[in-house]
PDB file of N, CA and C in Angstrom:
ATOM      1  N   UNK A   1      -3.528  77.334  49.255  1.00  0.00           N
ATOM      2  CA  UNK A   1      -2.096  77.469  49.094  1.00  0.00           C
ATOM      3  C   UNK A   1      -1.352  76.749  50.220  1.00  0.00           C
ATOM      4  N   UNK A   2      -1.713  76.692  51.494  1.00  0.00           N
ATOM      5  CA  UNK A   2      -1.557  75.696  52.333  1.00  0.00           C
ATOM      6  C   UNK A   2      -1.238  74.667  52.256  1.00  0.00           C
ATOM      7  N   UNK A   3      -2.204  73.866  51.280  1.00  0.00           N
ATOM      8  CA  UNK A   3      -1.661  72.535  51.196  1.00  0.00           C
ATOM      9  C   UNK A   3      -0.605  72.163  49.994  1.00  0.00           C
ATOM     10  N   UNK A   4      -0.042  73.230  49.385  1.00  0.00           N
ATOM     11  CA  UNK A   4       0.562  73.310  47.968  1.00  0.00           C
ATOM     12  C   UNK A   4       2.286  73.586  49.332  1.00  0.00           C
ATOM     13  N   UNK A   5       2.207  74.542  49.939  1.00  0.00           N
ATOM     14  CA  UNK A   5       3.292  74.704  50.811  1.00  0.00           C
ATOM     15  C   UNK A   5       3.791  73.756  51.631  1.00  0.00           C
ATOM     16  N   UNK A   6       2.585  72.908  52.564  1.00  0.00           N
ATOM     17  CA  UNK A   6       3.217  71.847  53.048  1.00  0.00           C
ATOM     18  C   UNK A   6       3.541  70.871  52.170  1.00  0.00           C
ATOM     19  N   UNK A   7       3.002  70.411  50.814  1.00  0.00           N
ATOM     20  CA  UNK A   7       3.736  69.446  50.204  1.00  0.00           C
ATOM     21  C   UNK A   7       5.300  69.785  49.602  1.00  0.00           C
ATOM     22  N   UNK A   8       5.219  70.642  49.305  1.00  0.00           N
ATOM     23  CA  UNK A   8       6.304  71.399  49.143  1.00  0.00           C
ATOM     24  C   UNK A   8       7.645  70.867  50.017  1.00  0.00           C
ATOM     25  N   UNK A   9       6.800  71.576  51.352  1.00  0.00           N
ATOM     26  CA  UNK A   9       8.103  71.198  52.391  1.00  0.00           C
ATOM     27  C   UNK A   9       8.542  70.150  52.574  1.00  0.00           C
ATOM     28  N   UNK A  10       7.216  69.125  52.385  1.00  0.00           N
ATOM     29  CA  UNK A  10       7.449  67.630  53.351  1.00  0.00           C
ATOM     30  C   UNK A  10       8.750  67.072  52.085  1.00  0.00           C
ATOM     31  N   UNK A  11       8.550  67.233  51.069  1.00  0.00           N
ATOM     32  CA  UNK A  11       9.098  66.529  50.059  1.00  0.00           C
ATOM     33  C   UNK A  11      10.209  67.001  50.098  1.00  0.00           C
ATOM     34  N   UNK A  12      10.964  68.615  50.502  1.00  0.00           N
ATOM     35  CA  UNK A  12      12.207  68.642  50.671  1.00  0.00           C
ATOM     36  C   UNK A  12      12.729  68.378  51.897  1.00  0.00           C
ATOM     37  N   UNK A  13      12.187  68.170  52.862  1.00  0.00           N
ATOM     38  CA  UNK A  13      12.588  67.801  54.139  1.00  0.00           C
ATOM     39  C   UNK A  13      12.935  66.363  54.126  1.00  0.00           C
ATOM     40  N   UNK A  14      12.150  65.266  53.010  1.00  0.00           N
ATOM     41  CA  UNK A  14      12.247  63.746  53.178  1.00  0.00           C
ATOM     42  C   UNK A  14      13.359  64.044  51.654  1.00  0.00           C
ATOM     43  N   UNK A  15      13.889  64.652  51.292  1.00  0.00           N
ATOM     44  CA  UNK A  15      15.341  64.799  50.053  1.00  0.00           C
ATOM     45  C   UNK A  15      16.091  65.080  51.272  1.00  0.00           C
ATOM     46  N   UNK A  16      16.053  65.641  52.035  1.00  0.00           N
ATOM     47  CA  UNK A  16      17.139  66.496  53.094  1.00  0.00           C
ATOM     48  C   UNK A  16      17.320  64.798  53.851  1.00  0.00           C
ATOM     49  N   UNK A  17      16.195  64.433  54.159  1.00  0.00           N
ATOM     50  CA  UNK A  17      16.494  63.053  54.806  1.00  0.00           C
ATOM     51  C   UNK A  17      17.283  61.679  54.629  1.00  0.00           C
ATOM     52  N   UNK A  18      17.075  61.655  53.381  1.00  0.00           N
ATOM     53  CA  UNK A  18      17.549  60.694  51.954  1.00  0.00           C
ATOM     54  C   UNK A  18      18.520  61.138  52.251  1.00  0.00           C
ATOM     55  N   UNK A  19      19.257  62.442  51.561  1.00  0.00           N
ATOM     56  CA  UNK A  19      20.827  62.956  50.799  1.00  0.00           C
ATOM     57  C   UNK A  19      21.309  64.081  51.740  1.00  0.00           C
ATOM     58  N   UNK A  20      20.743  63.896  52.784  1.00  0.00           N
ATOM     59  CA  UNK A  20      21.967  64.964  53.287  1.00  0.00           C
ATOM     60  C   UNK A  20      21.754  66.444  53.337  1.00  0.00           C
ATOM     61  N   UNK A  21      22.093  67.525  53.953  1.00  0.00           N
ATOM     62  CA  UNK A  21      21.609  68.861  54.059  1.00  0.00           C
ATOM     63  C   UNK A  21      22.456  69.011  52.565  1.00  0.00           C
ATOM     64  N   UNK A  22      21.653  70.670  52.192  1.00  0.00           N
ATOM     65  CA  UNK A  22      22.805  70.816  50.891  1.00  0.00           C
ATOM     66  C   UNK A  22      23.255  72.117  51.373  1.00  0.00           C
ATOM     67  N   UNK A  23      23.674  72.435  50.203  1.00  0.00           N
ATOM     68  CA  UNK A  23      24.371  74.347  50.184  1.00  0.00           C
ATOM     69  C   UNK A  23      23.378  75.220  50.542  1.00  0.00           C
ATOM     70  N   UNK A  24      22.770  74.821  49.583  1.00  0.00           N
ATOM     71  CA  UNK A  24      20.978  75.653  49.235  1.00  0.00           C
ATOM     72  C   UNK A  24      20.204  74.785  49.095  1.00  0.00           C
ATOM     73  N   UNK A  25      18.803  75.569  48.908  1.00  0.00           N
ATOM     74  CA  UNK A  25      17.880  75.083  48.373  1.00  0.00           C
ATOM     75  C   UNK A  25      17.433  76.015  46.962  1.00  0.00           C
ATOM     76  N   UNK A  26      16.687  75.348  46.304  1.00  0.00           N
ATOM     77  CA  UNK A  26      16.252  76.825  44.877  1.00  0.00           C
ATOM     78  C   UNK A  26      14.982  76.311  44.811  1.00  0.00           C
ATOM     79  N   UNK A  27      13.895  76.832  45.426  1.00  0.00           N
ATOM     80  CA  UNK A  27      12.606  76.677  44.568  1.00  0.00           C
ATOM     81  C   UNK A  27      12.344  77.203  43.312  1.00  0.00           C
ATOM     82  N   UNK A  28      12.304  76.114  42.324  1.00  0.00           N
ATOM     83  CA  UNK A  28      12.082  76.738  40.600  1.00  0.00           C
ATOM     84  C   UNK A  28      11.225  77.416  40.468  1.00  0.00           C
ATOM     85  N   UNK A  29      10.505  77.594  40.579  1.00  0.00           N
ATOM     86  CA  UNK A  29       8.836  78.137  40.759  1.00  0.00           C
ATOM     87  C   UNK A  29       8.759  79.275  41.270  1.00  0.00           C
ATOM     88  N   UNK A  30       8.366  80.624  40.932  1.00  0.00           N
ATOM     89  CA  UNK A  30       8.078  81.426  41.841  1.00  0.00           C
ATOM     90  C   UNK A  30       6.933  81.357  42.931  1.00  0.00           C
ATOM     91  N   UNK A  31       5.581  80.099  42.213  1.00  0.00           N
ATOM     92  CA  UNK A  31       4.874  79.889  43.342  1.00  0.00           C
ATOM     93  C   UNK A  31       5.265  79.373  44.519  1.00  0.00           C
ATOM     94  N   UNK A  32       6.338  78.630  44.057  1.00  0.00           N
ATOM     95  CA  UNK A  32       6.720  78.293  45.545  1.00  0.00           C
ATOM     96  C   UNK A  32       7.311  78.856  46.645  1.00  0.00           C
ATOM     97  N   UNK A  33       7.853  79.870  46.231  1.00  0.00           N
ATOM     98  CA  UNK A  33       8.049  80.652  47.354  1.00  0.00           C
ATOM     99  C   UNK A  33       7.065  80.852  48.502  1.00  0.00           C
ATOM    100  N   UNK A  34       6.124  80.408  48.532  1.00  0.00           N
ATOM    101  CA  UNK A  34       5.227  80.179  49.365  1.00  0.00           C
ATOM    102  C   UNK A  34       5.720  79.416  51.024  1.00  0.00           C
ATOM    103  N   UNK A  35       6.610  78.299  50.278  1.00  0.00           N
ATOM    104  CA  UNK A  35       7.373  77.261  51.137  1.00  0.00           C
ATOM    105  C   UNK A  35       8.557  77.904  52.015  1.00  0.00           C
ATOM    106  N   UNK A  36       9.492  78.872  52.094  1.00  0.00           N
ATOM    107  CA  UNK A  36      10.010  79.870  52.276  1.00  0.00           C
ATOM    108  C   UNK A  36      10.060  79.774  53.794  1.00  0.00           C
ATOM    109  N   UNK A  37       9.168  80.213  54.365  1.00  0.00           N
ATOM    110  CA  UNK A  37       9.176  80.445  55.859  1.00  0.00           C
ATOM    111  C   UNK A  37       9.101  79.537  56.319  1.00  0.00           C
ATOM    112  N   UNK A  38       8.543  78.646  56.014  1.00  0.00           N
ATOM    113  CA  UNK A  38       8.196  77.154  56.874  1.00  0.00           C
ATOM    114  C   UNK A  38       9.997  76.624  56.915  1.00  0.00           C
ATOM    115  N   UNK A  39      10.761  76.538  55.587  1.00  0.00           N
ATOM    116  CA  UNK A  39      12.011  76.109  55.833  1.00  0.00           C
ATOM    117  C   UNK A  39      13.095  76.916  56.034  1.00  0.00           C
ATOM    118  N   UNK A  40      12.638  78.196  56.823  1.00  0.00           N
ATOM    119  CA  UNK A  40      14.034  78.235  57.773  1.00  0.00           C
ATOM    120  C   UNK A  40      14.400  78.351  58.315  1.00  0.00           C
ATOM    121  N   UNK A  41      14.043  76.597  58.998  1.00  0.00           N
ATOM    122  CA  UNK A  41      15.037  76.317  60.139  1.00  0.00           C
ATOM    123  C   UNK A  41      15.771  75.661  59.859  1.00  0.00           C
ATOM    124  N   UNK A  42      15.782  75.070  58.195  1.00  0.00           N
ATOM    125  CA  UNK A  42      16.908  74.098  57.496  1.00  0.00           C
ATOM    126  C   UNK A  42      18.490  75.171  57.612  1.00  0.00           C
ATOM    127  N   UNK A  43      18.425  76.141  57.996  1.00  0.00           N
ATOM    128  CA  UNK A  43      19.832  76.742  58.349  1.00  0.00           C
ATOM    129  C   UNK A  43      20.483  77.278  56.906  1.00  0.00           C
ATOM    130  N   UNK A  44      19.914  76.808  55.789  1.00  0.00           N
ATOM    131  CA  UNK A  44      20.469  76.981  54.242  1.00  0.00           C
ATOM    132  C   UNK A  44      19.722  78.282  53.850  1.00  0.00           C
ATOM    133  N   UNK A  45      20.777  79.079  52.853  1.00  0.00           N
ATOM    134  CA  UNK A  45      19.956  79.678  51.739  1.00  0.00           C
ATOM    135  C   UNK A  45      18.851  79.265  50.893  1.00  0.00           C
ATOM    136  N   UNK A  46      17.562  79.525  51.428  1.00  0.00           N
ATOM    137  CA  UNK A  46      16.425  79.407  50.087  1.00  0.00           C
ATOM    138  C   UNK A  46      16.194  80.332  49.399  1.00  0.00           C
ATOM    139  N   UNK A  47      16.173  79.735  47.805  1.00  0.00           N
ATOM    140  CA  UNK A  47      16.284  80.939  46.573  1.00  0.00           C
ATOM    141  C   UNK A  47      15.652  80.660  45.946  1.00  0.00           C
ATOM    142  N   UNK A  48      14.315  81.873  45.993  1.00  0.00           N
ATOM    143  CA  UNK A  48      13.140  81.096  45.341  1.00  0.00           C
ATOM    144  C   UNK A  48      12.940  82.358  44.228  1.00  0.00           C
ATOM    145  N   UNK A  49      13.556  83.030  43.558  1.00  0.00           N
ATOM    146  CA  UNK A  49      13.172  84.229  42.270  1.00  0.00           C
ATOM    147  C   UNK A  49      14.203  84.107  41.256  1.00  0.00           C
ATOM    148  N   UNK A  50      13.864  83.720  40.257  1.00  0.00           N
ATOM    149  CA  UNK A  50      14.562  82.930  39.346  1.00  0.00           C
ATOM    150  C   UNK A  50      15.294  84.437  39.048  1.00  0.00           C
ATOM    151  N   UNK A  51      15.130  85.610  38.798  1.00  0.00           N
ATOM    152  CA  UNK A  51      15.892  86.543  39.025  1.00  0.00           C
ATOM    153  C   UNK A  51      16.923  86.422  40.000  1.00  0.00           C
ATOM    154  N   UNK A  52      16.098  86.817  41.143  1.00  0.00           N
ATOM    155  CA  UNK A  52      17.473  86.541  42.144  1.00  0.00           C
ATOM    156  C   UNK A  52      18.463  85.484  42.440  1.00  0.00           C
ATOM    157  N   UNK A  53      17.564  84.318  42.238  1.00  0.00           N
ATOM    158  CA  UNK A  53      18.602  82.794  42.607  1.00  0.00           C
ATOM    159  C   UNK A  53      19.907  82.790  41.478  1.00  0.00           C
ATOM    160  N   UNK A  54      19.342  83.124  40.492  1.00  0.00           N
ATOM    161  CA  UNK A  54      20.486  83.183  39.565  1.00  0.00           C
ATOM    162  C   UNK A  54      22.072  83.392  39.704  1.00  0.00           C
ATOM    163  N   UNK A  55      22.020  84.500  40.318  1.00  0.00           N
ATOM    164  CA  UNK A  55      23.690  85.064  40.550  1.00  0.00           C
ATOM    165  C   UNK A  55      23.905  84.343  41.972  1.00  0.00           C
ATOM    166  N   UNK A  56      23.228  84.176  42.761  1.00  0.00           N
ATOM    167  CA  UNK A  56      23.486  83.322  44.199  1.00  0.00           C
ATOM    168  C   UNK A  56      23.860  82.054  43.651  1.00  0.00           C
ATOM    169  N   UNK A  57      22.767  81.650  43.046  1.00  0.00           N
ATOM    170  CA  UNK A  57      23.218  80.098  42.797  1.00  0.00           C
ATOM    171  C   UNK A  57      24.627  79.981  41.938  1.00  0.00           C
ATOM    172  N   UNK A  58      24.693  80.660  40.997  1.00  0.00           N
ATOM    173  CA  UNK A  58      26.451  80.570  40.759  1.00  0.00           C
ATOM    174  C   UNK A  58      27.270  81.163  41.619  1.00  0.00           C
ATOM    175  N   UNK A  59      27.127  82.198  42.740  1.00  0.00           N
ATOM    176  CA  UNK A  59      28.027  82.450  43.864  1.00  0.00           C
ATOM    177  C   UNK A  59      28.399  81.594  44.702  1.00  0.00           C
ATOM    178  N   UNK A  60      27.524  80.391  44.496  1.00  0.00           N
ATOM    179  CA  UNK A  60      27.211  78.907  45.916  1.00  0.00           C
ATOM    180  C   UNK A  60      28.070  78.008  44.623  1.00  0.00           C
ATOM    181  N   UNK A  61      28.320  77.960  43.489  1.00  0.00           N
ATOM    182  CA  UNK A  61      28.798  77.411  42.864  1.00  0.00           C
ATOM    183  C   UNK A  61      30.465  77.351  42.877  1.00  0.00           C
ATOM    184  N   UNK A  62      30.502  78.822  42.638  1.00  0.00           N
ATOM    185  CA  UNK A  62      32.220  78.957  42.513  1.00  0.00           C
ATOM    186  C   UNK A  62      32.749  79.220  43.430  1.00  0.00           C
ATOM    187  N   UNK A  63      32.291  79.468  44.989  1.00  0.00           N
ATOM    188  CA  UNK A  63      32.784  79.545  45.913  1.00  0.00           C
ATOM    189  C   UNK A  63      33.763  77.946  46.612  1.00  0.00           C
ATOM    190  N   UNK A  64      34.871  78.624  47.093  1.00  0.00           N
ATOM    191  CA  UNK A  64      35.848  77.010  46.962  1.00  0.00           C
ATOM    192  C   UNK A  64      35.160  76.300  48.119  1.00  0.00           C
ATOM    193  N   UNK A  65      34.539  76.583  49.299  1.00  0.00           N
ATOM    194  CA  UNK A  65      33.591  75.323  49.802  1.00  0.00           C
ATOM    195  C   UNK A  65      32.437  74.984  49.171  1.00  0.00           C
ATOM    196  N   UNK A  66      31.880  75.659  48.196  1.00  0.00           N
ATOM    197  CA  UNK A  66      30.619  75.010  48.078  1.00  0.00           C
ATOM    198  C   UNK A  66      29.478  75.214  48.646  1.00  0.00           C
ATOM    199  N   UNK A  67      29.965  76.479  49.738  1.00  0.00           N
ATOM    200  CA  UNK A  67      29.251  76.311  50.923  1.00  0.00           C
ATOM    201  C   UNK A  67      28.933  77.490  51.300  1.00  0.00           C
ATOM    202  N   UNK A  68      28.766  78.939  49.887  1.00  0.00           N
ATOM    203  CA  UNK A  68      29.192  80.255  50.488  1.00  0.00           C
ATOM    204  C   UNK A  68      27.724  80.546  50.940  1.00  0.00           C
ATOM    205  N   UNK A  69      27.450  81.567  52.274  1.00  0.00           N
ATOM    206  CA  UNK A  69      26.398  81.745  52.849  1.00  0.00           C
ATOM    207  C   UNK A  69      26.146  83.057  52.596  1.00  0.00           C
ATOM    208  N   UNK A  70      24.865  83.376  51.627  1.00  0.00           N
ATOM    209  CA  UNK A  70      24.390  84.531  50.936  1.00  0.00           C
ATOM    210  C   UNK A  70      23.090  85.010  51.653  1.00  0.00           C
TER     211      UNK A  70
END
């Protein structure tokens, strides 16, 4: 699972690199929640339970910055 987590990370850390920090992050996957601890020091909400991300991720939506911290 190790090596499923660091690929994980490296690949959102080199998107973070490319485009910029975002609001959030959402791991689709519940396996991925695995990746979780390793990223946070990205300072963002990670929402990795498609249960839970749900209502966050539209709270990060309609909030007027864009930017609400859940």
């Amino acid at each position: 699972m190790t090596n499923f987590s660091n690929e994980i990370c490296k690949v959102i850390r080199q998107s973070i690199a490319n485009n910029g920090t975002p609001d959030c992050i959402v791991l689709a996957q519940t396996s991925m929640r695995v990746a979780t601890n390793t990223l946070g020091d990205l300072g963002v909400p990670i929402l990795s339970s498609q249960m839970l991300a749900t209502p966050k991720v539209l709270a990060v939506a309609a909030s007027p910055s864009g930017n609400l911290k859940v």
